[in-house]
Structure formats: C-alpha cells, structure tokens
PDB file of N, CA and C in Angstrom:
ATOM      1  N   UNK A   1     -55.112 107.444 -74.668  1.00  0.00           N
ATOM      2  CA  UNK A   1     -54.175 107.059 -73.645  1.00  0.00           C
ATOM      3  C   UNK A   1     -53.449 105.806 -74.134  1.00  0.00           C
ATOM      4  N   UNK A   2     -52.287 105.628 -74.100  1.00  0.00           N
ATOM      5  CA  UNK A   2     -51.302 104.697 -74.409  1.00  0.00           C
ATOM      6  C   UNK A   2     -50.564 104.091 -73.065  1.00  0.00           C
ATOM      7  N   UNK A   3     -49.877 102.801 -73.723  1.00  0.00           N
ATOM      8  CA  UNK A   3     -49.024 102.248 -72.328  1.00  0.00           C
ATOM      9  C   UNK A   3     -48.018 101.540 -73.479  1.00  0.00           C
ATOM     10  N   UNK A   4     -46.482 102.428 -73.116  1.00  0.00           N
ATOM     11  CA  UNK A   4     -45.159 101.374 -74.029  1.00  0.00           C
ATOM     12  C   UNK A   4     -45.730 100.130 -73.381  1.00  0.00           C
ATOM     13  N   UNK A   5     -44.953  99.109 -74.939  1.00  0.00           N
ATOM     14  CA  UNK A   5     -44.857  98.131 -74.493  1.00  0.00           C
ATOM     15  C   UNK A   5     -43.304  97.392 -74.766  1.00  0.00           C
ATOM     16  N   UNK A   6     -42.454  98.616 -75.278  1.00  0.00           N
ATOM     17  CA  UNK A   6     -41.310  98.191 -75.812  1.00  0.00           C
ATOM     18  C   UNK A   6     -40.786  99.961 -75.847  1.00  0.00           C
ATOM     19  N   UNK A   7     -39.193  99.588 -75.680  1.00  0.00           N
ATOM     20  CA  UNK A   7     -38.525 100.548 -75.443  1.00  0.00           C
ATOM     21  C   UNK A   7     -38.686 101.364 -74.118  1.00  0.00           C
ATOM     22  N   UNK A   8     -37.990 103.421 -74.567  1.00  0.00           N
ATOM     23  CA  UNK A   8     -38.327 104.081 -73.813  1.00  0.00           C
ATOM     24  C   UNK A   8     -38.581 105.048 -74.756  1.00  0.00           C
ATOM     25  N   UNK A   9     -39.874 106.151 -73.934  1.00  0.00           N
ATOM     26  CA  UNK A   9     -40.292 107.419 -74.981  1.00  0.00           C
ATOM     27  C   UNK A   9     -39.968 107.936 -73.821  1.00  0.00           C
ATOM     28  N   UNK A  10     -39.221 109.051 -74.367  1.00  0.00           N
ATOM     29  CA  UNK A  10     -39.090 110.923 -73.297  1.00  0.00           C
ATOM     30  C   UNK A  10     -39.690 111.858 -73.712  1.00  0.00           C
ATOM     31  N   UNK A  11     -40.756 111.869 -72.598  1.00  0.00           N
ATOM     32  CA  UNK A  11     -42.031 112.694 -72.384  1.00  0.00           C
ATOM     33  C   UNK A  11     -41.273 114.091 -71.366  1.00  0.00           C
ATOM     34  N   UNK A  12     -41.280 114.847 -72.376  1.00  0.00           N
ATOM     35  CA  UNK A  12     -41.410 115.942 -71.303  1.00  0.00           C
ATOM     36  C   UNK A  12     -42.280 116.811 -70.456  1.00  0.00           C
ATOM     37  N   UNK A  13     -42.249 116.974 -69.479  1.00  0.00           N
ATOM     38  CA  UNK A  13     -43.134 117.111 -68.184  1.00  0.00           C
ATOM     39  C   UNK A  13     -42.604 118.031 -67.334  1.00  0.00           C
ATOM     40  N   UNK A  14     -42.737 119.257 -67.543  1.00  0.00           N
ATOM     41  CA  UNK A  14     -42.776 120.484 -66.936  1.00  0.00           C
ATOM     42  C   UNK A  14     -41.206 120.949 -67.566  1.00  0.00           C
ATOM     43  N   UNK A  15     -40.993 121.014 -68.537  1.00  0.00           N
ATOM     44  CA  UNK A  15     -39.734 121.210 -68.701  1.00  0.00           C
ATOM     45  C   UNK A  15     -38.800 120.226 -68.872  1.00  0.00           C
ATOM     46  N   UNK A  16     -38.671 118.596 -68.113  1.00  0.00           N
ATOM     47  CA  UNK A  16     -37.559 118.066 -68.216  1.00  0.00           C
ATOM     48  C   UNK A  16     -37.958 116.401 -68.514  1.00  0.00           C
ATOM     49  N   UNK A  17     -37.272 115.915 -69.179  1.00  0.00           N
ATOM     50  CA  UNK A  17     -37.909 114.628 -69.768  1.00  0.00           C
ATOM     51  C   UNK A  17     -38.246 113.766 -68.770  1.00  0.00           C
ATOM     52  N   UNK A  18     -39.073 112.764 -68.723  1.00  0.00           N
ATOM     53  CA  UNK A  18     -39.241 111.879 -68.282  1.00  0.00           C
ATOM     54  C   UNK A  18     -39.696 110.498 -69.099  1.00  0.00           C
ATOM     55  N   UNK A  19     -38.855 109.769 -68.939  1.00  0.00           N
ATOM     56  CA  UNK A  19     -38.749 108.253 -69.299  1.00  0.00           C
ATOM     57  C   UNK A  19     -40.350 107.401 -69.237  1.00  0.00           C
ATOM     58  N   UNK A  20     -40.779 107.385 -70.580  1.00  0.00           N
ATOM     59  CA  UNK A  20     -41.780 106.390 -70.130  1.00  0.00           C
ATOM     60  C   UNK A  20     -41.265 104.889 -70.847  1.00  0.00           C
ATOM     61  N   UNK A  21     -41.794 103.954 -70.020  1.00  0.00           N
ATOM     62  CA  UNK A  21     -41.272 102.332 -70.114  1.00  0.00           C
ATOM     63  C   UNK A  21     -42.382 101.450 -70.130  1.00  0.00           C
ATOM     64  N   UNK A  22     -42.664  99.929 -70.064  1.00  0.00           N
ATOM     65  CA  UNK A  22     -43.385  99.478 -69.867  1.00  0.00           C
ATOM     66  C   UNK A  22     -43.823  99.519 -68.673  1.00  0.00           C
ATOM     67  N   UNK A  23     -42.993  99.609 -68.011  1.00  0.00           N
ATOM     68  CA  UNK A  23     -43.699 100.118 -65.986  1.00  0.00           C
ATOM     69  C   UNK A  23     -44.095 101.221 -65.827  1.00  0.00           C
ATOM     70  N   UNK A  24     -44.294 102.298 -66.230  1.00  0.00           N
ATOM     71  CA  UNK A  24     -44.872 103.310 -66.578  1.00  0.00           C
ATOM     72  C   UNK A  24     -45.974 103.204 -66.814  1.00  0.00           C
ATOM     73  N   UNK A  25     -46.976 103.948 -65.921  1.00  0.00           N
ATOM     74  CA  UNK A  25     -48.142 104.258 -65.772  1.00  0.00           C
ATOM     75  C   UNK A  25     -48.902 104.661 -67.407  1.00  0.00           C
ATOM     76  N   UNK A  26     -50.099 104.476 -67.730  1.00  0.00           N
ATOM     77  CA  UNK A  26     -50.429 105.372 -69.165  1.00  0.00           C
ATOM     78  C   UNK A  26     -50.369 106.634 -69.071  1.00  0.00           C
ATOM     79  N   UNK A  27     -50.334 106.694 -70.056  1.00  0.00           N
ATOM     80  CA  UNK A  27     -50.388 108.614 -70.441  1.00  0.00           C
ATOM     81  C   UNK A  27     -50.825 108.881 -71.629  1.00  0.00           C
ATOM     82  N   UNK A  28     -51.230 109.744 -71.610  1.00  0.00           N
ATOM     83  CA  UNK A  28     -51.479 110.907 -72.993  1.00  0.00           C
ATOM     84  C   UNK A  28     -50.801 111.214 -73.692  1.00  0.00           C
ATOM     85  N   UNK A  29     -51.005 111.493 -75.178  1.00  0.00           N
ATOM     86  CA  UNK A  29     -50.146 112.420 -76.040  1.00  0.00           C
ATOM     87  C   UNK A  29     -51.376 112.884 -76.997  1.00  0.00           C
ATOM     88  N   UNK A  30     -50.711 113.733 -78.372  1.00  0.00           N
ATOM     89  CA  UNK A  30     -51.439 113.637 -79.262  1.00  0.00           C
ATOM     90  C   UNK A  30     -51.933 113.080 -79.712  1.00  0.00           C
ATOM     91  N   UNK A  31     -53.376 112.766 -80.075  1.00  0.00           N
ATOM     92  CA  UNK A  31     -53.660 111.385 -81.067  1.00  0.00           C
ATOM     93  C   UNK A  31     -53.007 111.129 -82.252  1.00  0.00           C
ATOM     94  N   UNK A  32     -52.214 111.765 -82.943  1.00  0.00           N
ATOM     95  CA  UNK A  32     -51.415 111.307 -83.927  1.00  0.00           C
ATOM     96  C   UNK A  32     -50.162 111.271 -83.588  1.00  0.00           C
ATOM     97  N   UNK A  33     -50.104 111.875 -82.704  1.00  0.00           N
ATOM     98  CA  UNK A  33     -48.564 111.237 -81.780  1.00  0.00           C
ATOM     99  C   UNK A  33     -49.006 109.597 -81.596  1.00  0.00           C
ATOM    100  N   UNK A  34     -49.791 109.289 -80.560  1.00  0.00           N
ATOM    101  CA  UNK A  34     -50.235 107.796 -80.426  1.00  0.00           C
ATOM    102  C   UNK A  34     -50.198 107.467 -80.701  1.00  0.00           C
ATOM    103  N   UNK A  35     -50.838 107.786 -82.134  1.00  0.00           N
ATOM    104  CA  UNK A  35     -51.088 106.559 -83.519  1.00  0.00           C
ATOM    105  C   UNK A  35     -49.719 106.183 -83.719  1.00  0.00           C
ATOM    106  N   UNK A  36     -48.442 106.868 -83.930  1.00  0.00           N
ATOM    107  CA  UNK A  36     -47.681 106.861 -84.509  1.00  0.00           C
ATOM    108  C   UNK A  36     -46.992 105.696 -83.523  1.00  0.00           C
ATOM    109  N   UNK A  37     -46.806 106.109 -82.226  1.00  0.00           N
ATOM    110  CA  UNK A  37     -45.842 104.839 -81.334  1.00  0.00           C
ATOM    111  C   UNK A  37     -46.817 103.382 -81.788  1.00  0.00           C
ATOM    112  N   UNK A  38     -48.183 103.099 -81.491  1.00  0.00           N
ATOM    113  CA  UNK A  38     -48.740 102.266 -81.350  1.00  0.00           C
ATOM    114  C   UNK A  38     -48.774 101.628 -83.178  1.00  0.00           C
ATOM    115  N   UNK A  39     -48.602 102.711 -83.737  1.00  0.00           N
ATOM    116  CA  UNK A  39     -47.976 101.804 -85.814  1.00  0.00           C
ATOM    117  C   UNK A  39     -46.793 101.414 -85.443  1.00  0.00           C
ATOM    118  N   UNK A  40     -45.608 102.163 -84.340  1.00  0.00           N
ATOM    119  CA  UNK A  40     -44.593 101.422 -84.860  1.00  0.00           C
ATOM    120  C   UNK A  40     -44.485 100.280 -83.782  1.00  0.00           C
ATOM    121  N   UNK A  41     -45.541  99.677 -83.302  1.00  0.00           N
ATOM    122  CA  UNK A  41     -45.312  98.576 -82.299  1.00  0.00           C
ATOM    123  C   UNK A  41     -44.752  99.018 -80.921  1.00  0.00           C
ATOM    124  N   UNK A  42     -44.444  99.978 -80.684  1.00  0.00           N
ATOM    125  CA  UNK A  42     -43.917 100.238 -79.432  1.00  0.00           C
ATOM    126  C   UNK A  42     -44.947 100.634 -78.286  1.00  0.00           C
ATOM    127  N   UNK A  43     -45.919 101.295 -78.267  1.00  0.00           N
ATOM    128  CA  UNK A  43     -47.155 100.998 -77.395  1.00  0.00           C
ATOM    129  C   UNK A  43     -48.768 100.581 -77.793  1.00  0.00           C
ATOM    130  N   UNK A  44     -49.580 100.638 -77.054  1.00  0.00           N
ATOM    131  CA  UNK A  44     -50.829  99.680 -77.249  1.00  0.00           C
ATOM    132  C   UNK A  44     -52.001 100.973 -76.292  1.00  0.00           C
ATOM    133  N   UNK A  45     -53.138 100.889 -77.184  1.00  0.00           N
ATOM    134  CA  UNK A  45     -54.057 101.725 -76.595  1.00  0.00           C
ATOM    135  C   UNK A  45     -54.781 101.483 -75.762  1.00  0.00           C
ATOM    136  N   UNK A  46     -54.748 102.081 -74.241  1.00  0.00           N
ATOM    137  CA  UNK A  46     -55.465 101.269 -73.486  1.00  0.00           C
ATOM    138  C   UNK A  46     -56.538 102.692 -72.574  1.00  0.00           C
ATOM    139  N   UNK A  47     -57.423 101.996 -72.468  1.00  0.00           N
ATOM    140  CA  UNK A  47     -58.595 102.501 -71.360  1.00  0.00           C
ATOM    141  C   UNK A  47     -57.785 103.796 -70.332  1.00  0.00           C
ATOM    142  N   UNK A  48     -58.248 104.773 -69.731  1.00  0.00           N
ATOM    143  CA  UNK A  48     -57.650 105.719 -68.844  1.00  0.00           C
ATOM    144  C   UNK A  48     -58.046 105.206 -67.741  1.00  0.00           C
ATOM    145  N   UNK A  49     -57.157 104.236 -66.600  1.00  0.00           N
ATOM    146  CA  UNK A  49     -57.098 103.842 -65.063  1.00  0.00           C
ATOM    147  C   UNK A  49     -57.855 104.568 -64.171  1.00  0.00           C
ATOM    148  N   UNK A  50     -58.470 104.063 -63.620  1.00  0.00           N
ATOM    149  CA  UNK A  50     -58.898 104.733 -62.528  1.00  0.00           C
ATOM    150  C   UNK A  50     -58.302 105.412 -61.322  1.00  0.00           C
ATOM    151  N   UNK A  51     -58.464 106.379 -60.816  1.00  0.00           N
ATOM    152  CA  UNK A  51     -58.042 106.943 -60.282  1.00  0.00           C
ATOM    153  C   UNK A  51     -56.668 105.951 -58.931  1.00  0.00           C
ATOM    154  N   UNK A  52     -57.805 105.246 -58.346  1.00  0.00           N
ATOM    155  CA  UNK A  52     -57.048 104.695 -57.376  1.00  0.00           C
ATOM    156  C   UNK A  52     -55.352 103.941 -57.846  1.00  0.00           C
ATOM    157  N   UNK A  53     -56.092 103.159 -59.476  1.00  0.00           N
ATOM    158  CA  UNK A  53     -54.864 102.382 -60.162  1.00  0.00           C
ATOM    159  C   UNK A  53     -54.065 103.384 -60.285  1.00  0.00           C
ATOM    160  N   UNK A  54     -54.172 104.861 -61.095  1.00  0.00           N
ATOM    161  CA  UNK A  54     -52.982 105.098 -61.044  1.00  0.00           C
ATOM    162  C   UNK A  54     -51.889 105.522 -59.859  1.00  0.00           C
ATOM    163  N   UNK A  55     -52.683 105.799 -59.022  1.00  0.00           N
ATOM    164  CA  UNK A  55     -51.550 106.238 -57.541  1.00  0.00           C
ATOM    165  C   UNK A  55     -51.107 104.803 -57.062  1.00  0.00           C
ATOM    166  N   UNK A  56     -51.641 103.379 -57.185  1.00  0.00           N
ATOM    167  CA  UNK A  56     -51.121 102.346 -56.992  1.00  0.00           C
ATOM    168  C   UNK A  56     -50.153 102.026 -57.789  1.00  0.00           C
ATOM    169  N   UNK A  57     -49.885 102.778 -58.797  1.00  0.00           N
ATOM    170  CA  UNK A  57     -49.163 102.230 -59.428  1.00  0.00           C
ATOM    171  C   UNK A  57     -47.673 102.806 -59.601  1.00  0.00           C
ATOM    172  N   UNK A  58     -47.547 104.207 -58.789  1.00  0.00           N
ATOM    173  CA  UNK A  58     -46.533 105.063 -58.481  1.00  0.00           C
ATOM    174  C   UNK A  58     -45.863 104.252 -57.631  1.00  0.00           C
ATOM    175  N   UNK A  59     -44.288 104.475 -57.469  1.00  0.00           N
ATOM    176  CA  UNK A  59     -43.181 104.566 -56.561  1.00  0.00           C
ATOM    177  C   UNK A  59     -43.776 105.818 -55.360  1.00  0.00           C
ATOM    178  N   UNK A  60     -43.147 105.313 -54.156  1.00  0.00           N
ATOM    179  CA  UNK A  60     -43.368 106.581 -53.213  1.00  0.00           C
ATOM    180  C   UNK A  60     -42.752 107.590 -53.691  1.00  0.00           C
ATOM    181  N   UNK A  61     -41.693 107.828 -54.236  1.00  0.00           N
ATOM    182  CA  UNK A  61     -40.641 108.819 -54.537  1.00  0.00           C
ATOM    183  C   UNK A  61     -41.845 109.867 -56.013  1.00  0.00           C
ATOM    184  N   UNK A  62     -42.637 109.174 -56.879  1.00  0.00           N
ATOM    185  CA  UNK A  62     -43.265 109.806 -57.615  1.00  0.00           C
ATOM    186  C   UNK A  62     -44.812 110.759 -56.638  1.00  0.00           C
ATOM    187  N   UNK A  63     -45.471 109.624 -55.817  1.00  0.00           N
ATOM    188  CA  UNK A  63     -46.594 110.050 -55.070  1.00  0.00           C
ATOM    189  C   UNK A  63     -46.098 111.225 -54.322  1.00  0.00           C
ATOM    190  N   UNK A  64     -45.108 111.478 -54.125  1.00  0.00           N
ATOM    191  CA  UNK A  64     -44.348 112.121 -52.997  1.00  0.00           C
ATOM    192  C   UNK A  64     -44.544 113.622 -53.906  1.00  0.00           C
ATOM    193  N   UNK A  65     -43.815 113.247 -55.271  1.00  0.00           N
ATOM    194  CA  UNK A  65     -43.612 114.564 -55.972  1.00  0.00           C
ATOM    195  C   UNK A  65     -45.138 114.861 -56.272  1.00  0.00           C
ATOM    196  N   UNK A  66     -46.210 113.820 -56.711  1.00  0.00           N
ATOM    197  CA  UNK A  66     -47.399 114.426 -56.847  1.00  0.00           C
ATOM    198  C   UNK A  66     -48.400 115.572 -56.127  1.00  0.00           C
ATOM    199  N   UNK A  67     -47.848 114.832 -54.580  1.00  0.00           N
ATOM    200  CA  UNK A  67     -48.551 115.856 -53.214  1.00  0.00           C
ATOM    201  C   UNK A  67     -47.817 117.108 -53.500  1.00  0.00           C
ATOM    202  N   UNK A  68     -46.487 116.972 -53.459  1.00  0.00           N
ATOM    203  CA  UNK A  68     -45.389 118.459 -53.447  1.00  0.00           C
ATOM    204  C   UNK A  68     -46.233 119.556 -54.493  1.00  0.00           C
ATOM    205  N   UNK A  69     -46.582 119.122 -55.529  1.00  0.00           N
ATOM    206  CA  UNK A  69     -47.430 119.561 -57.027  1.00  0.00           C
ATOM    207  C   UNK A  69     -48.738 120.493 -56.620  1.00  0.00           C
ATOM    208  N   UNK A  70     -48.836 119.604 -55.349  1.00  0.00           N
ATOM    209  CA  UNK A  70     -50.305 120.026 -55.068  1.00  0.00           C
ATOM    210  C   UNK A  70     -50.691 120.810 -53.880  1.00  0.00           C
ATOM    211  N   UNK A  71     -48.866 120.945 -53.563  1.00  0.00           N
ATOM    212  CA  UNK A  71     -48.727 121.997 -51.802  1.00  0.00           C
ATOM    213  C   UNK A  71     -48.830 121.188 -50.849  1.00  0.00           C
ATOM    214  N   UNK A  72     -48.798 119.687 -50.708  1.00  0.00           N
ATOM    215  CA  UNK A  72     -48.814 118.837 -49.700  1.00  0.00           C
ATOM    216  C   UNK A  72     -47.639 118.463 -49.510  1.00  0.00           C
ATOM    217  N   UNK A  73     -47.411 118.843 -48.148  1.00  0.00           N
ATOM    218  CA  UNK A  73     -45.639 117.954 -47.602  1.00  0.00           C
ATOM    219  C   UNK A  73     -46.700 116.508 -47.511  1.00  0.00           C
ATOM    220  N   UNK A  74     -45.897 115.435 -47.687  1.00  0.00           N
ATOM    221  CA  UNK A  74     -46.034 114.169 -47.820  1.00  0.00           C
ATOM    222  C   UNK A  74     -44.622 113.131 -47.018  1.00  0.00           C
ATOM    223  N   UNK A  75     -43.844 114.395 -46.824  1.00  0.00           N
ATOM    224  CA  UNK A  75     -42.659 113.830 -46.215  1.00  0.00           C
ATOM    225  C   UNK A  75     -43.150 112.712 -44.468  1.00  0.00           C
ATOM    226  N   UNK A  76     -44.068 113.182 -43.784  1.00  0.00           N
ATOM    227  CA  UNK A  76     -44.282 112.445 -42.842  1.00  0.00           C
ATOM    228  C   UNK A  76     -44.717 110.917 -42.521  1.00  0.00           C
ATOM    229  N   UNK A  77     -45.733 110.888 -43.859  1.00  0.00           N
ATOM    230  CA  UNK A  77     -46.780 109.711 -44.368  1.00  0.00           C
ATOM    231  C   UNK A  77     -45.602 108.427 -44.543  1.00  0.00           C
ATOM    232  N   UNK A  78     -46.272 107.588 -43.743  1.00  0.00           N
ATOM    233  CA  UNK A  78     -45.035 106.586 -43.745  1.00  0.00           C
ATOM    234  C   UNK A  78     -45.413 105.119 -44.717  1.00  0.00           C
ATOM    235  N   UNK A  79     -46.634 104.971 -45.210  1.00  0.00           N
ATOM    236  CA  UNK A  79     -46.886 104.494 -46.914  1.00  0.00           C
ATOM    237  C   UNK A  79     -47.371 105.174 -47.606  1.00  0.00           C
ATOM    238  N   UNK A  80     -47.516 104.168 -48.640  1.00  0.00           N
ATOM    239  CA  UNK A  80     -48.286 104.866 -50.212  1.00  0.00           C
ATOM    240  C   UNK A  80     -49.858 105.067 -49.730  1.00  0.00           C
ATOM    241  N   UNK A  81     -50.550 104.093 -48.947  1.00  0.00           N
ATOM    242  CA  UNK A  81     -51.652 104.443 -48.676  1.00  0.00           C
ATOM    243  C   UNK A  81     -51.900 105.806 -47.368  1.00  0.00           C
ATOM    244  N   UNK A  82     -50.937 106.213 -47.352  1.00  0.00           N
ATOM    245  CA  UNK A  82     -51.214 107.798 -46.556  1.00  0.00           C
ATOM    246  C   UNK A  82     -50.670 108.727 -47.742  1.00  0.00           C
ATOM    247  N   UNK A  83     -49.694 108.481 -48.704  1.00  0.00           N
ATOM    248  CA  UNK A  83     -49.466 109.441 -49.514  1.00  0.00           C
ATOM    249  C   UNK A  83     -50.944 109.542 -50.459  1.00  0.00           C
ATOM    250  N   UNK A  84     -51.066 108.663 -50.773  1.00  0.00           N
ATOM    251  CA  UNK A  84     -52.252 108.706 -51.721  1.00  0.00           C
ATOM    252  C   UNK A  84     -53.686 109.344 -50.982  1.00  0.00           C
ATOM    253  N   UNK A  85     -54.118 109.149 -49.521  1.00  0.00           N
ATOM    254  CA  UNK A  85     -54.693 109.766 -48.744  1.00  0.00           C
ATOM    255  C   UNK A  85     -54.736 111.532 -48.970  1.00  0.00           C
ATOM    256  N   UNK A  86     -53.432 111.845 -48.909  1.00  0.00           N
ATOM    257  CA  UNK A  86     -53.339 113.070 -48.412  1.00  0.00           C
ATOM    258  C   UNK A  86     -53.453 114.148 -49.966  1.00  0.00           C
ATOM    259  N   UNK A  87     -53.246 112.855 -50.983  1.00  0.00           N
ATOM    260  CA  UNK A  87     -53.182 113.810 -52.177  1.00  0.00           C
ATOM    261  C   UNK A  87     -54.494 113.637 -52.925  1.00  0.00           C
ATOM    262  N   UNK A  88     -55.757 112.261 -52.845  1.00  0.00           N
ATOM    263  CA  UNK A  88     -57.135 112.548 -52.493  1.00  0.00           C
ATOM    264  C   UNK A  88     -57.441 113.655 -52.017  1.00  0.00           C
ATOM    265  N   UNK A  89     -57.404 114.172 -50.564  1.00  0.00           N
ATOM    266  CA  UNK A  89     -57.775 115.372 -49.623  1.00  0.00           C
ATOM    267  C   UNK A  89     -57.485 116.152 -50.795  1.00  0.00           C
ATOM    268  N   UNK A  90     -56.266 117.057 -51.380  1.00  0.00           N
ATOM    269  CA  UNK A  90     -56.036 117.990 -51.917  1.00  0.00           C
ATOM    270  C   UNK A  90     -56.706 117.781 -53.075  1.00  0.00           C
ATOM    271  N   UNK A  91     -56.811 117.158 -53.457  1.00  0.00           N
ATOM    272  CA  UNK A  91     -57.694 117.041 -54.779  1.00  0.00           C
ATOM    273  C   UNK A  91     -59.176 117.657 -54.485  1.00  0.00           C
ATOM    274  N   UNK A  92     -59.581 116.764 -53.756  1.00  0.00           N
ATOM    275  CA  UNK A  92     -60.988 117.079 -53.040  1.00  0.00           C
ATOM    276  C   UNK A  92     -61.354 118.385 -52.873  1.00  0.00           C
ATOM    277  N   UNK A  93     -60.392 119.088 -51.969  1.00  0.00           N
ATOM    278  CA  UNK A  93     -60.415 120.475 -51.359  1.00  0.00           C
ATOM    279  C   UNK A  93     -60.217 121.181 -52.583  1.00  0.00           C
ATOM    280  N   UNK A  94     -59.064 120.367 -53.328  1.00  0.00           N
ATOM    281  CA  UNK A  94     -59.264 121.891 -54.588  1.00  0.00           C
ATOM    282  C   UNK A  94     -60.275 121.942 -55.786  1.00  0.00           C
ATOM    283  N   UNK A  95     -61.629 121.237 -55.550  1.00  0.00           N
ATOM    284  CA  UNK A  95     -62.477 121.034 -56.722  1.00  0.00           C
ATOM    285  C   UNK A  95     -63.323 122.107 -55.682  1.00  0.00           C
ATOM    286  N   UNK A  96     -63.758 121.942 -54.925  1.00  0.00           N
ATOM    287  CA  UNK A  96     -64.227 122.524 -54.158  1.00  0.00           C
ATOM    288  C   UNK A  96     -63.857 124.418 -53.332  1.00  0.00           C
ATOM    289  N   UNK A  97     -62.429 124.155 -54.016  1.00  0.00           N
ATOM    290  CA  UNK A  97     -62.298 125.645 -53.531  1.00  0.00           C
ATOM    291  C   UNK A  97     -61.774 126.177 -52.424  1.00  0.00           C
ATOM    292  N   UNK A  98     -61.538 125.048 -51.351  1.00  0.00           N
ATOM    293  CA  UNK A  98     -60.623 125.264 -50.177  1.00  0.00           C
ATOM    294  C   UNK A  98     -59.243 125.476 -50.220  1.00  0.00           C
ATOM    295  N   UNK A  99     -58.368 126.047 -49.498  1.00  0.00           N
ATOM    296  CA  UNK A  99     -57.011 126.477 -49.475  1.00  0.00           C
ATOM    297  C   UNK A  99     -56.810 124.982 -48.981  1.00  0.00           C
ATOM    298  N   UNK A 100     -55.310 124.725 -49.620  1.00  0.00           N
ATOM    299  CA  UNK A 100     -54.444 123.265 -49.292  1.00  0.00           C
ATOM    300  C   UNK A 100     -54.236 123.965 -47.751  1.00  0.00           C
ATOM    301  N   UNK A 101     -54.169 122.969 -46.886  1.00  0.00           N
ATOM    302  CA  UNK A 101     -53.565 123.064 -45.145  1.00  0.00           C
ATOM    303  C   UNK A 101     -52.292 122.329 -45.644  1.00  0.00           C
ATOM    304  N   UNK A 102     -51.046 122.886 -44.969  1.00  0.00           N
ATOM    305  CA  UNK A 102     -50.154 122.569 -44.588  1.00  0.00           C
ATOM    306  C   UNK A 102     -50.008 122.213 -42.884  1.00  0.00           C
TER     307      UNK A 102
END
C-alpha cells in the first residue's frame, strides 16, 4: 500500500481514471508498480488504515459513491458519520449473507 507524496497518479477504477494526490487516501497497486512510484520519489510505503481511517478520510461525495457500490441509497444520511454507518451495516450483512435493505 502506498500514499503520493508528490504529483498526481491516474488509477483506473472501474473503467475510468481516478486522480490519486497527496490527499488521497492509500491504495494498492502492483508491487513493482509501487516500487517504481516510491524509486521515483513520488510516493512512500505506508501501513493499510484501518477501516474507520479510511471512511474518515473520504469526502461525502466519495462515501456516498461507496454505499451506491454496495446498493445503499445514502442520499438521506445527513453526515459522514451516518454515511459511514450505513455502509458498515452493508458490509456486515454482506459477510454474513444477508440481502442489502433498501
């Protein structure tokens, strides 16, 4: 797991790029992908966040798309700590095997 610490890398993610930055959450790549940003100075290898850090660390507009991902309208939840609530639940329910409630 990596985190830029300089520039931007476009990660594509379901089809369409997405911008990672220094405000950008960590992420994954290949390990010789990694190696390669973190030789040329542009990111740094860090530990995989815990669960809670990374949904703290989303924009509502991203948490929002995470629930959508997961069959949760999220449109009602009026913070991050109900978006992040509701996309816990779905998580939960789907390790377990329950249908998402809408």
């Amino acid at each position: 797991m990596i985190k830029m610490i300089k520039g931007t890398y476009g990660r594509v993610v379901d089809g369409t790029v997405e911008a990672m930055t220094s405000r950008s959450a960590p992420f994954s790549l290949s390990e010789a992908r990694e190696a390669e940003l973190i030789a040329a100075g542009v990111a740094e290898k860090v530990e995989a966040p815990a669960k809670a850090d990374t949904y703290g660390n989303m924009k509502m507009t991203e948490l929002r798309k995470a629930a959508a991902a997961l069959g949760v309208d999220a449109s009602a939840a009026k913070n991050k700590k109900e978006v992040i609530a509701l996309i816990e639940a779905a998580q939960a329910r789907a390790k377990t095997g329950e249908a998402t409630e809408e």
